[in-house]
Protein backbone atom coordinates (compact mmCIF):
# COMPACT_ATOMS: atom_id res chain seq x y z
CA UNK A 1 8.08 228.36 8.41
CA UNK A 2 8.41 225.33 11.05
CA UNK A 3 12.25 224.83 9.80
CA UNK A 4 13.33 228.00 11.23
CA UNK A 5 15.13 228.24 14.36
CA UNK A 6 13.76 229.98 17.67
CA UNK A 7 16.47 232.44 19.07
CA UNK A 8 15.44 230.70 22.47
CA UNK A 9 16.43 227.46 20.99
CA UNK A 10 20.57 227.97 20.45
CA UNK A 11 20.93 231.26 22.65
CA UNK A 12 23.21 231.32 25.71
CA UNK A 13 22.76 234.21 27.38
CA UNK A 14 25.68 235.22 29.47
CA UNK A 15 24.20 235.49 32.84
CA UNK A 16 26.00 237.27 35.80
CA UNK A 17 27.69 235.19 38.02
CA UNK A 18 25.59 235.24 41.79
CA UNK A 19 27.13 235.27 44.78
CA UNK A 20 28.37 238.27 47.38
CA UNK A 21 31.58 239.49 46.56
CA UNK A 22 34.11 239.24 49.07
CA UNK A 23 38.06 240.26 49.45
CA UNK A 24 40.47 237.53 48.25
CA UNK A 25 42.78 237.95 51.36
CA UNK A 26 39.81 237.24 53.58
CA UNK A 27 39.49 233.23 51.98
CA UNK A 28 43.35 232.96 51.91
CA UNK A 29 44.41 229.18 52.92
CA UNK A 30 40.57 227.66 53.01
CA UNK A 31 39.11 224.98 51.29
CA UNK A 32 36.66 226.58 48.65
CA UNK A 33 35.16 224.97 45.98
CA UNK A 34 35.24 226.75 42.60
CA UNK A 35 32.23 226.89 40.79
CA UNK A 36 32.49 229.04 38.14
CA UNK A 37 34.75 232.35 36.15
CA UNK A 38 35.07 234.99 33.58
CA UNK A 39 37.36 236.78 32.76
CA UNK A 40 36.74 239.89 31.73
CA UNK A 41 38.61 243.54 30.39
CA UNK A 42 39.46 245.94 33.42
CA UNK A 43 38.13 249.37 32.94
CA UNK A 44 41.14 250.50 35.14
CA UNK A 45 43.40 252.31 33.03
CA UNK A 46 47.21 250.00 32.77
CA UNK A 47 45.15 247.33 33.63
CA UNK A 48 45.01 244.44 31.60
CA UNK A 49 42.29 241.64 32.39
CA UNK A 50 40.28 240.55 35.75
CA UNK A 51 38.97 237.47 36.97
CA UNK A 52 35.65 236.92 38.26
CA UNK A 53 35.28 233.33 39.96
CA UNK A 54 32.38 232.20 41.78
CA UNK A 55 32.93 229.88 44.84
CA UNK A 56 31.55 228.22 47.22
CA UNK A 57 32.38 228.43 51.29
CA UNK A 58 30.84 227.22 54.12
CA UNK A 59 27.86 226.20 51.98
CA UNK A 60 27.95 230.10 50.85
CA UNK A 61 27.94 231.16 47.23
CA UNK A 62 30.64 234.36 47.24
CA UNK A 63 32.47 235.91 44.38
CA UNK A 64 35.66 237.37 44.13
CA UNK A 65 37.95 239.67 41.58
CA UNK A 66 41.69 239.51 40.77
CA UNK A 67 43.96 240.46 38.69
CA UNK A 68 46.01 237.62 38.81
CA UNK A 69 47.30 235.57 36.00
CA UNK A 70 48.06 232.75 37.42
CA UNK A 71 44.32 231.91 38.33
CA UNK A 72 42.88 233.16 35.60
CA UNK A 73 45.41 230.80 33.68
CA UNK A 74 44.86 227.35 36.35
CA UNK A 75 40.65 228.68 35.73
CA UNK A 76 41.32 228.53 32.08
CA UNK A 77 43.54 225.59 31.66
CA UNK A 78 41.00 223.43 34.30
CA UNK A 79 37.77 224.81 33.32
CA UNK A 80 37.00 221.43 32.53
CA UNK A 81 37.22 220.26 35.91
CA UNK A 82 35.18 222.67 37.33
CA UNK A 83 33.51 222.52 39.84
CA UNK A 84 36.92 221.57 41.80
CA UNK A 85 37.99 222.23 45.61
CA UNK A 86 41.12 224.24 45.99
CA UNK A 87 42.59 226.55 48.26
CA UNK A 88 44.20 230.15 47.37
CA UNK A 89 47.40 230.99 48.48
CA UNK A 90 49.40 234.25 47.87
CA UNK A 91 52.88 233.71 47.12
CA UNK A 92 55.53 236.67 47.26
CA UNK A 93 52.96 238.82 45.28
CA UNK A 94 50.38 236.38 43.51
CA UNK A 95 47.79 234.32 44.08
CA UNK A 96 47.34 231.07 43.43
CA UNK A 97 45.39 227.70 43.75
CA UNK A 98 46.70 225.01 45.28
């Protein structure tokens, strides 16, 4: 019985990302450092996807949501590189890091 596996072992349990959640618009054009994202199916109906990502600002964990594709693409494409230090911008009508 000592060659089986324990469940605790290889489980990752997908834990909630921590942080308050605050507005996009109100961390518009400061550093932040991303630390972490999901994203996730919206339960709003003609939505598509959402994007949880968990930052840091002014030594301050925070969350926020958006529906953006363009940062849940840059999240996806550098999730590598994360944790990285950015700042959001909103361009005509999307958001992205720069």
């Amino acid at each position: 019985m000592s060659d089986l596996n324990r469940f605790s072992d290889f489980a990752e349990e997908d834990k909630p990302l921590e942080g308050e959640k605050i507005r996009i618009d109100d961390i518009l054009n400061q550093e932040i450092t991303v630390k972490n994202f999901e994203v996730k199916d919206s339960k709003f109906e003609g939505k598509d996807k959402y994007t949880k990502v968990q930052i840091e600002i002014n030594e301050k964990t925070k969350v926020i949501f958006t529906g953006s594709k363009v940062i849940a693409n840059q999240c996806k494409k550098y999730k590598e590189k994360i944790p990285f230090i950015a700042t959001i911008k909103k361009i005509n009508n999307y958001y992205t890091f720069t």
